[in-house]
PDB file of N, CA and C in Angstrom:
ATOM      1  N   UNK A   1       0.840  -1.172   0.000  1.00  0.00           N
ATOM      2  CA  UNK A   1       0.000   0.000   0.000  1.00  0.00           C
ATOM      3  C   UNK A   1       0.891   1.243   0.000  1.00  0.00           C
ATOM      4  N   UNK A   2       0.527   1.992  -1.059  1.00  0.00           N
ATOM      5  CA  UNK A   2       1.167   3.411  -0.884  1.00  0.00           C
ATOM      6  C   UNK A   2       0.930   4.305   0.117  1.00  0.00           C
ATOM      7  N   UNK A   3       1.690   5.142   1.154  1.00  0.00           N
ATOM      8  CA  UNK A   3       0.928   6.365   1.882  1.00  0.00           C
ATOM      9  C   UNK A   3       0.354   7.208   1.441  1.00  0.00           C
ATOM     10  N   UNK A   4      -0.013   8.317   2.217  1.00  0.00           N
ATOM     11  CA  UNK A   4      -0.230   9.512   2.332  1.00  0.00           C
ATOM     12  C   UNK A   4       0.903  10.574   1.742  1.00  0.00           C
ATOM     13  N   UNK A   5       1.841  10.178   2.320  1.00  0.00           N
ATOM     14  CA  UNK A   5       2.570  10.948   1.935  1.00  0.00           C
ATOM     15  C   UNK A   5       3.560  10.687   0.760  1.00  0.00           C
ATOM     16  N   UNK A   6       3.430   9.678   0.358  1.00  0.00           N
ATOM     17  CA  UNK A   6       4.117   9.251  -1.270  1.00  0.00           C
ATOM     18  C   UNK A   6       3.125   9.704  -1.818  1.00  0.00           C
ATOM     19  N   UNK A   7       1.860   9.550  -1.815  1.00  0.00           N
ATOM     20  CA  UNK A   7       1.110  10.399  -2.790  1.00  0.00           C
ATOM     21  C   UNK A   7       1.109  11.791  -2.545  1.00  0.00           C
ATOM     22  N   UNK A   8       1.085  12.663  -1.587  1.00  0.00           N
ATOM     23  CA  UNK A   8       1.353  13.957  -1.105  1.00  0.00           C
ATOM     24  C   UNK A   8       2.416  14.515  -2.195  1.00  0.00           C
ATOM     25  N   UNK A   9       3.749  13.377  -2.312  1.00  0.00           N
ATOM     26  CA  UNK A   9       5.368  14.012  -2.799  1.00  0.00           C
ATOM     27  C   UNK A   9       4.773  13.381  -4.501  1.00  0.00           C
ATOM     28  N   UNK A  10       4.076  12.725  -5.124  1.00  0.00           N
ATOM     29  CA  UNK A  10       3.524  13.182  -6.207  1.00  0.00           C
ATOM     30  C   UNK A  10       2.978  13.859  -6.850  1.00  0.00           C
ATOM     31  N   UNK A  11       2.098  14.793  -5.849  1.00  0.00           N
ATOM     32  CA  UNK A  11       1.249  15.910  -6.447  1.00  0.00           C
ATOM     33  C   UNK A  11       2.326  17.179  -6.715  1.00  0.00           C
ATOM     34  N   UNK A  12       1.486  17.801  -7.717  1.00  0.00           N
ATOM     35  CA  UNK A  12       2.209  19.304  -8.099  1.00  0.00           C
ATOM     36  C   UNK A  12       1.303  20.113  -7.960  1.00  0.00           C
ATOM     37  N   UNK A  13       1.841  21.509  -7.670  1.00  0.00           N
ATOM     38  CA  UNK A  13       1.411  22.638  -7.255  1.00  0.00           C
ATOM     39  C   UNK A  13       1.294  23.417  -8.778  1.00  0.00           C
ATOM     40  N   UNK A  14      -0.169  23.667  -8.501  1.00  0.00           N
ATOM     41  CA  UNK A  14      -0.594  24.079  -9.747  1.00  0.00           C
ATOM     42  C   UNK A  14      -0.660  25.652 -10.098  1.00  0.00           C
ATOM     43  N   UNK A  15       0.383  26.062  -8.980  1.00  0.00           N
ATOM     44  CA  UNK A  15       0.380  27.655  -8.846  1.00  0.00           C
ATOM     45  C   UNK A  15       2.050  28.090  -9.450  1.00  0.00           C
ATOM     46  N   UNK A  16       3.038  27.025  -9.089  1.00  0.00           N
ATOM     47  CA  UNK A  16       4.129  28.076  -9.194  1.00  0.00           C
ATOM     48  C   UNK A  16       4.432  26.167 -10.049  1.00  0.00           C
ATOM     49  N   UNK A  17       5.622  27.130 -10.996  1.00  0.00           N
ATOM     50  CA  UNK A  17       6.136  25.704 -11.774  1.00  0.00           C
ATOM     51  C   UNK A  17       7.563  25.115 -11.448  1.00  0.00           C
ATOM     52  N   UNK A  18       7.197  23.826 -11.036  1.00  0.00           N
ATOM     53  CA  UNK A  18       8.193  23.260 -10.565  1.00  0.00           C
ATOM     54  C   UNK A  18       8.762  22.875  -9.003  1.00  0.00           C
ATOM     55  N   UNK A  19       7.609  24.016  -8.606  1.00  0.00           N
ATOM     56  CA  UNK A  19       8.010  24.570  -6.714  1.00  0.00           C
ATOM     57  C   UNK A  19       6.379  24.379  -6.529  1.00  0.00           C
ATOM     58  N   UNK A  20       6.667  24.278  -5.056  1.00  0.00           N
ATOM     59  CA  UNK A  20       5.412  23.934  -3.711  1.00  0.00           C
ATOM     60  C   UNK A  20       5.082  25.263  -2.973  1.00  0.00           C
ATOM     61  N   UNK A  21       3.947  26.030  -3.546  1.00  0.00           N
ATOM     62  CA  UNK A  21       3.514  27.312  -2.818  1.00  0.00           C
ATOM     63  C   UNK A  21       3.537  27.107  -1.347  1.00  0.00           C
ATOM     64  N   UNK A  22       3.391  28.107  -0.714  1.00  0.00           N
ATOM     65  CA  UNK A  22       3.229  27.540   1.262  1.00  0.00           C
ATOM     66  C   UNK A  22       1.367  26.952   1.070  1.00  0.00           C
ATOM     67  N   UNK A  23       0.597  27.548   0.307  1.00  0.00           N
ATOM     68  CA  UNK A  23      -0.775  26.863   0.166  1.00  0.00           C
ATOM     69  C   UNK A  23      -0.996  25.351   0.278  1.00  0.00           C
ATOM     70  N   UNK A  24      -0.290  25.252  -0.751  1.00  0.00           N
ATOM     71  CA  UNK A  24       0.198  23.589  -0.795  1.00  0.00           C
ATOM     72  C   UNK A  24       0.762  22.669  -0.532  1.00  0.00           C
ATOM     73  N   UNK A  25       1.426  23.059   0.236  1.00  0.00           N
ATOM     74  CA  UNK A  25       2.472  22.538   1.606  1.00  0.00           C
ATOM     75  C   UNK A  25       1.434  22.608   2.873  1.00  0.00           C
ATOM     76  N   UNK A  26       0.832  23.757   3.119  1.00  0.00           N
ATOM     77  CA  UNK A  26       0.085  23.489   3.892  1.00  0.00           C
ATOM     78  C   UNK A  26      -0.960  22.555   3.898  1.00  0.00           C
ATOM     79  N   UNK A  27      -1.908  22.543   2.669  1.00  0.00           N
ATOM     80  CA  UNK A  27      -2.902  21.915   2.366  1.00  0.00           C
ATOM     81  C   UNK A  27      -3.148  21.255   1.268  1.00  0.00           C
ATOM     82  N   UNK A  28      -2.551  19.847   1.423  1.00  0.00           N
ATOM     83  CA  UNK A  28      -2.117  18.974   0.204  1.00  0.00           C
ATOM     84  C   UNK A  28      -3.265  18.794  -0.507  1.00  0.00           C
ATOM     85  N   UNK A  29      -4.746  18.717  -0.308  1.00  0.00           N
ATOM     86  CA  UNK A  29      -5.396  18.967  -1.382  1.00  0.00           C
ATOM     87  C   UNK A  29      -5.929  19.767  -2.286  1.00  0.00           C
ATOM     88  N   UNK A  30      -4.865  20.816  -1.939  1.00  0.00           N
ATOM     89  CA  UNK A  30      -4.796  21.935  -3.025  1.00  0.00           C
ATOM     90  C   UNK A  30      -3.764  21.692  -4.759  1.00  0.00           C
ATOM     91  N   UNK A  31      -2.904  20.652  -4.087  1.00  0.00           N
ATOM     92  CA  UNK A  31      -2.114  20.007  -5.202  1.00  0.00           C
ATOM     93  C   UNK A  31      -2.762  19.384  -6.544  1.00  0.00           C
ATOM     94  N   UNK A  32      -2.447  19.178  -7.658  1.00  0.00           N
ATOM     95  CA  UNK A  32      -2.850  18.539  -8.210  1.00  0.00           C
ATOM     96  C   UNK A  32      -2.357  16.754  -8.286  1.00  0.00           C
ATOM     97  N   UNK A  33      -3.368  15.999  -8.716  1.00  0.00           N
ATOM     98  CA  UNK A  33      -2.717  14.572  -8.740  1.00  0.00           C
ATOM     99  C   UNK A  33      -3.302  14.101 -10.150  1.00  0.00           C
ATOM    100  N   UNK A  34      -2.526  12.973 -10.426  1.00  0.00           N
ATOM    101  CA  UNK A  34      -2.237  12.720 -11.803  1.00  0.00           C
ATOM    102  C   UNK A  34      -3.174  11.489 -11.729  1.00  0.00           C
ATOM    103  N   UNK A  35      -4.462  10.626 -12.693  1.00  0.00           N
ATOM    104  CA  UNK A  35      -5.282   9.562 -12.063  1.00  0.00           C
ATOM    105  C   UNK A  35      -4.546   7.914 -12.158  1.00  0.00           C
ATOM    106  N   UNK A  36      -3.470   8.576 -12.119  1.00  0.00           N
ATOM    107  CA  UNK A  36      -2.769   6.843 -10.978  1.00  0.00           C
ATOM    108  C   UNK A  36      -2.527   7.422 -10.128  1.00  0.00           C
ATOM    109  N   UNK A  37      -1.922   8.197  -9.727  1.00  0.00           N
ATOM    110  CA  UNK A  37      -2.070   9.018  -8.327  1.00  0.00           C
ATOM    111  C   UNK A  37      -3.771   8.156  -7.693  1.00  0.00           C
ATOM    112  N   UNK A  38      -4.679   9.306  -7.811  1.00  0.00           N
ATOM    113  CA  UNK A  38      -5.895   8.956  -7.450  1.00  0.00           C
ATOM    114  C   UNK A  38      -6.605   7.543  -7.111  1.00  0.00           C
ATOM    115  N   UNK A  39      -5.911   6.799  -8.174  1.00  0.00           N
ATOM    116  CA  UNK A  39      -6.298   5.245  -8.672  1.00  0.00           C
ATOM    117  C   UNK A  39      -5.573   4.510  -7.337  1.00  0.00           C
ATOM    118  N   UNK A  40      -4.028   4.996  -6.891  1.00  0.00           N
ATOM    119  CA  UNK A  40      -3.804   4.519  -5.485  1.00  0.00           C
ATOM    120  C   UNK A  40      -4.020   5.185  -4.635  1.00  0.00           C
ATOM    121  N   UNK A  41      -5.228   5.914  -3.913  1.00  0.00           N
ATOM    122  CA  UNK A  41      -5.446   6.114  -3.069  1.00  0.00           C
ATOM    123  C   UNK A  41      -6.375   5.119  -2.397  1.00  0.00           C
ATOM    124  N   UNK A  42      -6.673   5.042  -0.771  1.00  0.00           N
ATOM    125  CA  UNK A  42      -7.107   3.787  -0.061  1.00  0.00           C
ATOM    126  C   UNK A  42      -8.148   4.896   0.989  1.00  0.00           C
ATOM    127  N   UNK A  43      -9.209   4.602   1.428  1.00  0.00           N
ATOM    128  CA  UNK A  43      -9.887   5.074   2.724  1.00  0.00           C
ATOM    129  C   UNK A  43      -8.802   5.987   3.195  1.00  0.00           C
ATOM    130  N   UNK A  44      -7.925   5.640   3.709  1.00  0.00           N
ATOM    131  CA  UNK A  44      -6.784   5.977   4.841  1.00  0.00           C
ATOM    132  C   UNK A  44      -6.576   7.298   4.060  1.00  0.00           C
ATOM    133  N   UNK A  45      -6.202   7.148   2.543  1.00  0.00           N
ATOM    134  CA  UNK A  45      -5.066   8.395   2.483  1.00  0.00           C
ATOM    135  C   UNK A  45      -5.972   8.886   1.861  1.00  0.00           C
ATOM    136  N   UNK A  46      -7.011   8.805   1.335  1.00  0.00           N
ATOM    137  CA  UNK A  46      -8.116   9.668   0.975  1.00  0.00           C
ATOM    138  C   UNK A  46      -8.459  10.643   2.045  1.00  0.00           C
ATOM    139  N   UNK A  47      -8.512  10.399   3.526  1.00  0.00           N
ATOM    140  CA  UNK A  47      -8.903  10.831   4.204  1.00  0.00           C
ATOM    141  C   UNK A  47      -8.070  11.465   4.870  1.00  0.00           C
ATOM    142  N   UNK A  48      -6.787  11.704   4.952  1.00  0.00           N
ATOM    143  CA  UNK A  48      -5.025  12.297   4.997  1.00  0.00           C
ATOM    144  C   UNK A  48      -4.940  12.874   4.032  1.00  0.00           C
ATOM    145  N   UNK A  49      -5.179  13.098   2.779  1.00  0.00           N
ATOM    146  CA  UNK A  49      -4.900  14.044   2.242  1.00  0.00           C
ATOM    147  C   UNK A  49      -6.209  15.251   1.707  1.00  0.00           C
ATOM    148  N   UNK A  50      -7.528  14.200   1.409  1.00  0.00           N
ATOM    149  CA  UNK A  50      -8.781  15.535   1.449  1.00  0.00           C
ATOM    150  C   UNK A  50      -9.478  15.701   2.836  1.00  0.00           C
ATOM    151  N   UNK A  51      -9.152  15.073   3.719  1.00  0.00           N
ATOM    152  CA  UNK A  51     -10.148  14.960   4.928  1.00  0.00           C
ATOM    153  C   UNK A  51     -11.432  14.858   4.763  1.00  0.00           C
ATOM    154  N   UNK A  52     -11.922  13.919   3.781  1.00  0.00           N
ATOM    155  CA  UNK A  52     -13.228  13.216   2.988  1.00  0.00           C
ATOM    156  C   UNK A  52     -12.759  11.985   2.661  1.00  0.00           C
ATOM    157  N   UNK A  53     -14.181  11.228   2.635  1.00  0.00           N
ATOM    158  CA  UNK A  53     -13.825  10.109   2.132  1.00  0.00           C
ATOM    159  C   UNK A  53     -15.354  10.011   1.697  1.00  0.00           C
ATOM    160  N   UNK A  54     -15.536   9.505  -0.070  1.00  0.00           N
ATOM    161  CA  UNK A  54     -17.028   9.230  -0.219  1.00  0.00           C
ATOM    162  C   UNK A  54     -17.997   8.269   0.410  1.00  0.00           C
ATOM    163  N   UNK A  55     -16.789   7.281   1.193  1.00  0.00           N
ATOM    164  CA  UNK A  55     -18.189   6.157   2.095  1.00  0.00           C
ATOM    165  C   UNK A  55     -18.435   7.297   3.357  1.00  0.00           C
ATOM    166  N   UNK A  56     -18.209   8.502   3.650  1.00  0.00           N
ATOM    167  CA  UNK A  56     -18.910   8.975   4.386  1.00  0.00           C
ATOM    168  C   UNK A  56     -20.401   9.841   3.842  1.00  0.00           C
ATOM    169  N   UNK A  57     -21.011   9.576   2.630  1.00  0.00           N
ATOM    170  CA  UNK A  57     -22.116  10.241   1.974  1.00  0.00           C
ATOM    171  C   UNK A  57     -22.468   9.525   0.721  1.00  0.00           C
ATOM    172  N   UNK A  58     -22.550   8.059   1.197  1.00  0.00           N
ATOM    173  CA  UNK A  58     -22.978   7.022  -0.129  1.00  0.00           C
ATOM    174  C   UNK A  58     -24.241   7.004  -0.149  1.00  0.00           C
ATOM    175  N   UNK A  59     -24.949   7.202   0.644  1.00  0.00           N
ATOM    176  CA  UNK A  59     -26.202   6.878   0.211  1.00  0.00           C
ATOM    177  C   UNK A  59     -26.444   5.233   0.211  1.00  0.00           C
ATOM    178  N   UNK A  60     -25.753   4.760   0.745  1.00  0.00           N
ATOM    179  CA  UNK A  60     -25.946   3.219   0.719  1.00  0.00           C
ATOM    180  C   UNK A  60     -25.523   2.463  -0.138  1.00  0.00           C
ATOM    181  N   UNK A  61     -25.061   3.307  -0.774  1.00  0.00           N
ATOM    182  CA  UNK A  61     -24.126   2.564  -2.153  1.00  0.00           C
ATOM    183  C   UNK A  61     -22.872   1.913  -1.603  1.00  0.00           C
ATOM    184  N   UNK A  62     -22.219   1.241  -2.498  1.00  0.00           N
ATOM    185  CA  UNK A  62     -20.912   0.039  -2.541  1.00  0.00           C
ATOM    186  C   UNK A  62     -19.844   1.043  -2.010  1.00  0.00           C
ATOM    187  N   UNK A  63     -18.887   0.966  -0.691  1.00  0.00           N
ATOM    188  CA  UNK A  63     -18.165   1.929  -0.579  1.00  0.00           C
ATOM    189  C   UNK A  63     -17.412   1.890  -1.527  1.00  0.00           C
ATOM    190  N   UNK A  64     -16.443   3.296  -1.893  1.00  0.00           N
ATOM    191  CA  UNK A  64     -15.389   3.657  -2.756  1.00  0.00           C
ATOM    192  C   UNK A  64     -14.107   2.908  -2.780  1.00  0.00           C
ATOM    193  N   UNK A  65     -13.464   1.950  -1.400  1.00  0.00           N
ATOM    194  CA  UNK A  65     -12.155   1.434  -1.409  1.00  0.00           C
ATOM    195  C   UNK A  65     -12.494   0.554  -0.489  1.00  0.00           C
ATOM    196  N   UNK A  66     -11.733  -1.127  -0.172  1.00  0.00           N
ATOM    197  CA  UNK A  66     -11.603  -1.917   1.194  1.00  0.00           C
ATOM    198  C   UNK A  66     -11.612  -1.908   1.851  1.00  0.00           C
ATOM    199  N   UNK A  67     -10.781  -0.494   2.056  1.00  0.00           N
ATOM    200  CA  UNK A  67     -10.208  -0.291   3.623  1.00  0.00           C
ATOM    201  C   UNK A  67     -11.356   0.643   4.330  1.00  0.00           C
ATOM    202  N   UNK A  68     -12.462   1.125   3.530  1.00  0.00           N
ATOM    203  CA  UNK A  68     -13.631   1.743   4.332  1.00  0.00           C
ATOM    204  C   UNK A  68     -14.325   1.390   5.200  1.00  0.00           C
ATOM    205  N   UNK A  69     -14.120   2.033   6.464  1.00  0.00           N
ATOM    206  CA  UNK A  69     -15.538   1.593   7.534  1.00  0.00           C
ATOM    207  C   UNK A  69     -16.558   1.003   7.077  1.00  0.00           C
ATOM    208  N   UNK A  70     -17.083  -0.283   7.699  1.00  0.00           N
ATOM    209  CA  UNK A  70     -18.134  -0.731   7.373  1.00  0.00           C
ATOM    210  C   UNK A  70     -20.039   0.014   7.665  1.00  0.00           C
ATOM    211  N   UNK A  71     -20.599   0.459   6.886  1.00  0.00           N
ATOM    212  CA  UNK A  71     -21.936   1.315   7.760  1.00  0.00           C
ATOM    213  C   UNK A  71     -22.991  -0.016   8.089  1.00  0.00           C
TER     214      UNK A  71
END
């Protein structure tokens, strides 16, 4: 499983090129991510890096990843 923060040091800052604004350092889901980026994210780092996770507003639907709380 990948972290949080290997996906964190993949994203780019979609403000300055090449460099990490303090925005985005502060608040990694201001970064952009690339969709394998996205594609490895898990409950855990979904929720470490947006502080959301969609099995919290499914509607009863199939959660989004494994590692999600069961409702």
């Amino acid at each position: 499983m990948i972290s949080a923060q290997n996906i964190i040091a993949r994203g780019t800052c979609p403000h300055l090129d090449g460099e990490t604004c303090q925005d985005c350092h502060d608040d990694p889901s201001q970064l952009s991510y690339s969709m394998g980026d996205m594609a490895d994210l898990t409950h855990e780092t979904q929720v470490a890096i947006f502080n959301w996770c969609g099995c919290e507003d499914n509607d009863g639907n199939d959660n989004p990843y494994a590692d999600c709380p069961t409702q």
